[in-house]
C-alpha atoms as a PDB file:
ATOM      1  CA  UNK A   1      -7.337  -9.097  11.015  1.00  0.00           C
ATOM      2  CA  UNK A   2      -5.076 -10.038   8.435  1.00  0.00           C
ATOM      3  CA  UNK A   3      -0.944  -9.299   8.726  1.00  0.00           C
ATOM      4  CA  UNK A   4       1.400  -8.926   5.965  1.00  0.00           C
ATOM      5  CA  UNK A   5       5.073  -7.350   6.025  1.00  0.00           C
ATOM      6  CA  UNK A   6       5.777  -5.063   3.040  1.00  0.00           C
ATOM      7  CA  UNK A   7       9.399  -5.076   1.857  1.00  0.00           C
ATOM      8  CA  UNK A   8       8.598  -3.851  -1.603  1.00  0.00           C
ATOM      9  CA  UNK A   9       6.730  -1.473  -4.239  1.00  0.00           C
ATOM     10  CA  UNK A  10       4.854  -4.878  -4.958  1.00  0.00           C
ATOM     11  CA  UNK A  11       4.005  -6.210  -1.274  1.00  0.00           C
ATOM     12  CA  UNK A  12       2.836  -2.837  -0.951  1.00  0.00           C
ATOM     13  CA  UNK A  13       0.272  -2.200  -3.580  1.00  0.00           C
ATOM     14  CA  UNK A  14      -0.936  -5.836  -3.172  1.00  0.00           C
ATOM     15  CA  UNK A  15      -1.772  -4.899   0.882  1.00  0.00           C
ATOM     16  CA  UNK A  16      -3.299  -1.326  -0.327  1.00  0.00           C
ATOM     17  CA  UNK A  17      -5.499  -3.594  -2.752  1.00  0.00           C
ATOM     18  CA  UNK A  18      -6.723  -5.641  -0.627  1.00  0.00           C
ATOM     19  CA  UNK A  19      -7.195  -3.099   2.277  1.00  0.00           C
ATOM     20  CA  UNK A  20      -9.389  -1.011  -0.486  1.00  0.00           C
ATOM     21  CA  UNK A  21     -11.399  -4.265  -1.279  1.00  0.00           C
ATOM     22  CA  UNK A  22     -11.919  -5.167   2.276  1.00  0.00           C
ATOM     23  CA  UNK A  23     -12.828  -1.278   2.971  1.00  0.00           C
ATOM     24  CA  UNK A  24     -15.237  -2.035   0.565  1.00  0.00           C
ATOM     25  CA  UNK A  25     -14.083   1.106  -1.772  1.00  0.00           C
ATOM     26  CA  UNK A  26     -13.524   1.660  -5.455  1.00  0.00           C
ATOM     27  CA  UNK A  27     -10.116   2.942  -6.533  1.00  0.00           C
ATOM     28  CA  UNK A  28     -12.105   6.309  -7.898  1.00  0.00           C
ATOM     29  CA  UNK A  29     -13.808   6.358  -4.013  1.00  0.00           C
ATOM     30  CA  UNK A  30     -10.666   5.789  -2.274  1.00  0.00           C
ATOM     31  CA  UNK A  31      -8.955   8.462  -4.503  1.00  0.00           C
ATOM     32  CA  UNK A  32     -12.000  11.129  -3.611  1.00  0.00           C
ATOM     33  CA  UNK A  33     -11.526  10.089   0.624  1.00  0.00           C
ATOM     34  CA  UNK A  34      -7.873  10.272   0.413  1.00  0.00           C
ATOM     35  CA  UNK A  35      -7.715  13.502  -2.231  1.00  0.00           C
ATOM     36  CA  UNK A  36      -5.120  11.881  -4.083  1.00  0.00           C
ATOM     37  CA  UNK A  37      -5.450  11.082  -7.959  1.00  0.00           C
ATOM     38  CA  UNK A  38      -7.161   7.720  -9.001  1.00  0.00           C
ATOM     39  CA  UNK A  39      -4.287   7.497 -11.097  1.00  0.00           C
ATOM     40  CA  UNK A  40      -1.950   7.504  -8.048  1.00  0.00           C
ATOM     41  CA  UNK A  41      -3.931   4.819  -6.268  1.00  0.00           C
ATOM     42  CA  UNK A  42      -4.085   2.739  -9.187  1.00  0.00           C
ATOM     43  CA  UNK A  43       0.429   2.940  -9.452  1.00  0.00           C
ATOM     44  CA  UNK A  44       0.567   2.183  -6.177  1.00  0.00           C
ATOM     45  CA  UNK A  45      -1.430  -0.793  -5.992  1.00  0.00           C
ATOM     46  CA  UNK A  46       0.308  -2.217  -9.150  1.00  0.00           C
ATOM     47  CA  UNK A  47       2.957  -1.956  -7.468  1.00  0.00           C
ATOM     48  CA  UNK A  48       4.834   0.989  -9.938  1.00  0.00           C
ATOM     49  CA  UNK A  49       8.060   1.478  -8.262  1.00  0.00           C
ATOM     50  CA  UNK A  50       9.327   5.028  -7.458  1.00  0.00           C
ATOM     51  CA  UNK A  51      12.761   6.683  -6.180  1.00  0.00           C
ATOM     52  CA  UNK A  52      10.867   7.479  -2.434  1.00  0.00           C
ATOM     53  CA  UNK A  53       9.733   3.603  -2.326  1.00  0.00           C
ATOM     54  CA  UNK A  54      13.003   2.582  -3.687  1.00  0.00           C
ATOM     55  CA  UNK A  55      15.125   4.335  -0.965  1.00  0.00           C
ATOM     56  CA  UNK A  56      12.228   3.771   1.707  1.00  0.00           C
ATOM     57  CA  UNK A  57      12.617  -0.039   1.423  1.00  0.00           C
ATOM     58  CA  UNK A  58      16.120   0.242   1.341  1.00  0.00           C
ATOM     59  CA  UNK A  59      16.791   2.227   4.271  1.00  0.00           C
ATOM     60  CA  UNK A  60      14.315  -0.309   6.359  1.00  0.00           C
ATOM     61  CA  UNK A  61      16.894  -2.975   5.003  1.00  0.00           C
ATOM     62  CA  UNK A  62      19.935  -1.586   6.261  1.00  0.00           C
ATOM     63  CA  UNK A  63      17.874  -1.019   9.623  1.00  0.00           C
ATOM     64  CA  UNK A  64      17.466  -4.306   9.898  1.00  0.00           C
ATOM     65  CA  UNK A  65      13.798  -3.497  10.545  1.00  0.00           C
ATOM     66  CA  UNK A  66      10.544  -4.484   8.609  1.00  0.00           C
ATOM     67  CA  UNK A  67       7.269  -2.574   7.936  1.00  0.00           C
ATOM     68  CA  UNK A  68       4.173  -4.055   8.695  1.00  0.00           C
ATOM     69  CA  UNK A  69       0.308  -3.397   8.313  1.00  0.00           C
ATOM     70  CA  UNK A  70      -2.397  -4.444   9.656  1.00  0.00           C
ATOM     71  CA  UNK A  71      -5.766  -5.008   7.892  1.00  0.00           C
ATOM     72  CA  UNK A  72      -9.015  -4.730  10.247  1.00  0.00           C
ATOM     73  CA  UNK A  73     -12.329  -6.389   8.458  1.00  0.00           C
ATOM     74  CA  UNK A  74     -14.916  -3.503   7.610  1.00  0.00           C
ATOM     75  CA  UNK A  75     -17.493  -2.670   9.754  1.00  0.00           C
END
């Protein structure tokens, strides 16, 4: 299981990347599962920056907390 805190539009995408890859799904699959846009999946895991992420990440700063996922390996 792999660990990484996300304190940004970039930390995030980069964990939803590799939790796709490890999922073993394609952007247009995850998209389909998740009924979201492919287009939306493929912002987020670049890492595009919007006003909900913005004031998410800074609201967690003046919490003084952190947000953290966890990746499990596929089955």
């Amino acid at each position: 299981m792999k660990s990484a805190v996300i304190d940004s539009a970039k930390s995030l995408g980069a964990v939803l990347s590799t939790a796709r890859t490890v999922a073993g799904l394609t952007q247009e699959r995850a998209a389909a599962l998740s009924a979201v846009p492919r287009a939306y999946v493929s912002a987020l895991e670049t890492g595009k920056d919007t006003m909900a992420l913005e004031r998410l990440f800074r609201l967690l700063q003046a919490y003084g907390a952190e947000m953290r996922v966890e990746i499990r390996e596929a089955p």
